[in-house]
C-alpha atoms as a PDB file:
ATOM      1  CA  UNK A   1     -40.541  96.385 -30.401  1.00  0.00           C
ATOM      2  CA  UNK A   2     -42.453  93.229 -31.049  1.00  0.00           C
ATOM      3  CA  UNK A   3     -42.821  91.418 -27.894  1.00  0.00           C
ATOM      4  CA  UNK A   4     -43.494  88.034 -29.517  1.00  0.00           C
ATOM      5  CA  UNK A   5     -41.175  84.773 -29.067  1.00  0.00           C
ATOM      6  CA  UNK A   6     -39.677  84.066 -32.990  1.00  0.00           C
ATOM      7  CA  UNK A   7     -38.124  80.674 -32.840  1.00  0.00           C
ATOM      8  CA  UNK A   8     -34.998  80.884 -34.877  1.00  0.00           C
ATOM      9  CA  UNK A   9     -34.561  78.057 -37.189  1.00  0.00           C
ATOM     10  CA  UNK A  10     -31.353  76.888 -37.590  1.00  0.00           C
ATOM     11  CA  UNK A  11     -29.758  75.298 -40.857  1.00  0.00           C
ATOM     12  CA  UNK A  12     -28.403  72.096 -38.751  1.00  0.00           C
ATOM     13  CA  UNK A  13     -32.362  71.794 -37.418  1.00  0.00           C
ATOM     14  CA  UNK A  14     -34.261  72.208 -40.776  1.00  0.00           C
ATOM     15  CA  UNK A  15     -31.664  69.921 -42.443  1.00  0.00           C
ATOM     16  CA  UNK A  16     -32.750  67.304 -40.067  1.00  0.00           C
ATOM     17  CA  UNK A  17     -36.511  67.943 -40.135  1.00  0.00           C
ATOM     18  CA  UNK A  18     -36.245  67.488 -43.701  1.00  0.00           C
ATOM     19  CA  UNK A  19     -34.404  64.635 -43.773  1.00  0.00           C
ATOM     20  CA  UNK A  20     -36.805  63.077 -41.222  1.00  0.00           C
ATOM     21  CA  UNK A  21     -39.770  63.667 -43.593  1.00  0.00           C
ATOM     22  CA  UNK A  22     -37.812  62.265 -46.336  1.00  0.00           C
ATOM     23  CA  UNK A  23     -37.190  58.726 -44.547  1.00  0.00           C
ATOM     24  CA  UNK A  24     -40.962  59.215 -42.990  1.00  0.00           C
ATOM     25  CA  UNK A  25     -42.270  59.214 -47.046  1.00  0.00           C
ATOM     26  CA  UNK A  26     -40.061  56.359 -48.117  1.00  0.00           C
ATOM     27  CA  UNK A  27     -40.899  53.625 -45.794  1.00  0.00           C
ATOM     28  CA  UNK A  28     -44.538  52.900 -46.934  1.00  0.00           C
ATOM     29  CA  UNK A  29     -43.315  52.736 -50.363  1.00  0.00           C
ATOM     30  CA  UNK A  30     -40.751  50.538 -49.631  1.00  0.00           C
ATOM     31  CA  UNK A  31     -43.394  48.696 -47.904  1.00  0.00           C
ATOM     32  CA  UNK A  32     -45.310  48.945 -50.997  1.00  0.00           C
ATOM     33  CA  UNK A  33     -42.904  47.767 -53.276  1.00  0.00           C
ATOM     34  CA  UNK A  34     -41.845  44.873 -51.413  1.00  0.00           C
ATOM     35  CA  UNK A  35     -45.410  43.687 -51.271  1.00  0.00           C
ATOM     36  CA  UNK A  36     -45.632  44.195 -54.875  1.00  0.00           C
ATOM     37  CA  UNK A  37     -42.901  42.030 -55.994  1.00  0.00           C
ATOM     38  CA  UNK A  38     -43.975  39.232 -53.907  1.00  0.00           C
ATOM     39  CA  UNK A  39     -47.146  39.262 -55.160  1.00  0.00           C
ATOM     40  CA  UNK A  40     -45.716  39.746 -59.134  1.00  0.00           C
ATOM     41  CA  UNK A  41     -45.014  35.767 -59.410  1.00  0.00           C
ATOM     42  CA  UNK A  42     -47.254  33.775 -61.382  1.00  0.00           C
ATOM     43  CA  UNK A  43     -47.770  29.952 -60.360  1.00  0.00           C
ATOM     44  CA  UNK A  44     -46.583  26.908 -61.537  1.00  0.00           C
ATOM     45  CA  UNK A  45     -49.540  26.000 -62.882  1.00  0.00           C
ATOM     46  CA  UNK A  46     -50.521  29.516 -65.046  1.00  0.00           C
ATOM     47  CA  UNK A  47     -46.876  29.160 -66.128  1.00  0.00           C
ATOM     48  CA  UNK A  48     -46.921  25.890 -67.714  1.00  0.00           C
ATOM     49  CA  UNK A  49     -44.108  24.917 -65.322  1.00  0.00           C
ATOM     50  CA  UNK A  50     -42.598  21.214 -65.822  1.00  0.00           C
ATOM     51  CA  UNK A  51     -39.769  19.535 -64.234  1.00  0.00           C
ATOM     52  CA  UNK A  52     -37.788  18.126 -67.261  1.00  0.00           C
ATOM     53  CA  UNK A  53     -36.706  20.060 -70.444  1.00  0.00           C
ATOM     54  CA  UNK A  54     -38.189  21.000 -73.366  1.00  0.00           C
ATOM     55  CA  UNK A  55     -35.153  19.508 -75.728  1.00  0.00           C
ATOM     56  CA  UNK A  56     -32.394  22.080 -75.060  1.00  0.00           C
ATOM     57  CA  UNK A  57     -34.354  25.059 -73.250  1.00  0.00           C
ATOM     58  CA  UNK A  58     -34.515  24.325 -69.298  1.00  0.00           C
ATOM     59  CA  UNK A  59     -34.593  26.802 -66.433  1.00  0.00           C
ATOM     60  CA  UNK A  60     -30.408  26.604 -65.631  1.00  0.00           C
ATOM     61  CA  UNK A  61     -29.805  27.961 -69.480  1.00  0.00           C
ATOM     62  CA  UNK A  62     -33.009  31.050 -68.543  1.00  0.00           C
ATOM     63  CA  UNK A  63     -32.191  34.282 -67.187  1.00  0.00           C
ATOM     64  CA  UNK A  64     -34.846  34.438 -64.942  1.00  0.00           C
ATOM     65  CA  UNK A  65     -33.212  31.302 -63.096  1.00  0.00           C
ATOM     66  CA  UNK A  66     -31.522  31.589 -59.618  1.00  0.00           C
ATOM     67  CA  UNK A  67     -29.505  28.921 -58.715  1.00  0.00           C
ATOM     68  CA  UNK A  68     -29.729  26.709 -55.833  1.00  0.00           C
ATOM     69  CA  UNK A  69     -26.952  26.035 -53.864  1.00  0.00           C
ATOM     70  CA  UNK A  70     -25.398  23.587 -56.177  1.00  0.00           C
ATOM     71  CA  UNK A  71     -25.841  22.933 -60.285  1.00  0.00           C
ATOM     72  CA  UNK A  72     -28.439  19.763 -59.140  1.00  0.00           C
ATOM     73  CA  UNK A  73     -30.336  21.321 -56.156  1.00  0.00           C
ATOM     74  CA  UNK A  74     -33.410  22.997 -57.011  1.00  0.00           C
ATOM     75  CA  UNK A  75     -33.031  26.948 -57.215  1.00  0.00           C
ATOM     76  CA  UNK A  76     -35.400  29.993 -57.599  1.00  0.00           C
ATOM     77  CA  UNK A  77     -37.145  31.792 -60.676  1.00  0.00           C
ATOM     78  CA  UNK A  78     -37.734  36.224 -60.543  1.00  0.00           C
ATOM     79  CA  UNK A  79     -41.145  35.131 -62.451  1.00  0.00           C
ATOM     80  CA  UNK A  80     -42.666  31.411 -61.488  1.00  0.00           C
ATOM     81  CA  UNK A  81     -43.329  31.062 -57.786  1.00  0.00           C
ATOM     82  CA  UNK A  82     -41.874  27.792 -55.832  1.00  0.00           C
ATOM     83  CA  UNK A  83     -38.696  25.549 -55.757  1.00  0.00           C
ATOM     84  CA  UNK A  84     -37.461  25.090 -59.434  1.00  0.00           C
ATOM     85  CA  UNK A  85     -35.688  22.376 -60.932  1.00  0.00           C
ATOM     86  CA  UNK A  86     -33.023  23.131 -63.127  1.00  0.00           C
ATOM     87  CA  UNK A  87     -33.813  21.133 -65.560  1.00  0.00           C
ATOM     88  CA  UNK A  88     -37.365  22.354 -65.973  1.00  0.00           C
ATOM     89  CA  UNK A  89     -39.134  24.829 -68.179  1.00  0.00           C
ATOM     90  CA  UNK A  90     -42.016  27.019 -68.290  1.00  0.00           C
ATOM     91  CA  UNK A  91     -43.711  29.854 -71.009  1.00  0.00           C
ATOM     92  CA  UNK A  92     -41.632  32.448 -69.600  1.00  0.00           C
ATOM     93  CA  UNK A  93     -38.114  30.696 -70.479  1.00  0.00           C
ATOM     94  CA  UNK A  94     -35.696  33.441 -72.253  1.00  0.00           C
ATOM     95  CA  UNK A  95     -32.782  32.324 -73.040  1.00  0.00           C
ATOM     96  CA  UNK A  96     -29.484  33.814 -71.144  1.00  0.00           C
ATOM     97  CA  UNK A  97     -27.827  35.959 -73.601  1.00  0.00           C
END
């Protein structure tokens, strides 16, 4: 017979060596991706950002608006980077539907 050691692999034991490669490709594209979207955001400036309306478009009526903690405080945008009034506007308004 063969005198040779054979490791027997076990279902339960290549499951989790699999799933431990898995996580091990994920992370640096999560890492990625995370850097990514920070770094998608133009500026105020390339965005033509302004703090008061243009007549009846402003930021709080723009799906790319997120809110602050109340209708007056200042609040986020997914596109222009920095605090953002509510009643501002910039290029990239669009219009909630």
């Amino acid at each position: 017979m063969d005198t040779l050691n054979r490791k027997i692999v076990t279902r339960r034991s290549f499951l989790k060596g699999a799933a431990l490669l898995a996580s091990i490709a994920v992370v640096p594209a999560a890492i990625i991706s995370k850097d990514a979207s920070a770094a998608a955001k133009a500026t105020q400036a390339a965005m033509q950002y302004q703090d008061h309306p243009k007549g009846k478009l402003e930021c709080s009526n723009c799906i790319q608006f997120i809110p602050g903690k109340t209708a007056k405080a200042k609040g986020t945008c997914k596109v222009v980077e920095g605090a953002i009034s509510p009643q501002g506007y910039c290029i990239a308004y669009a219009p909630k539907a």
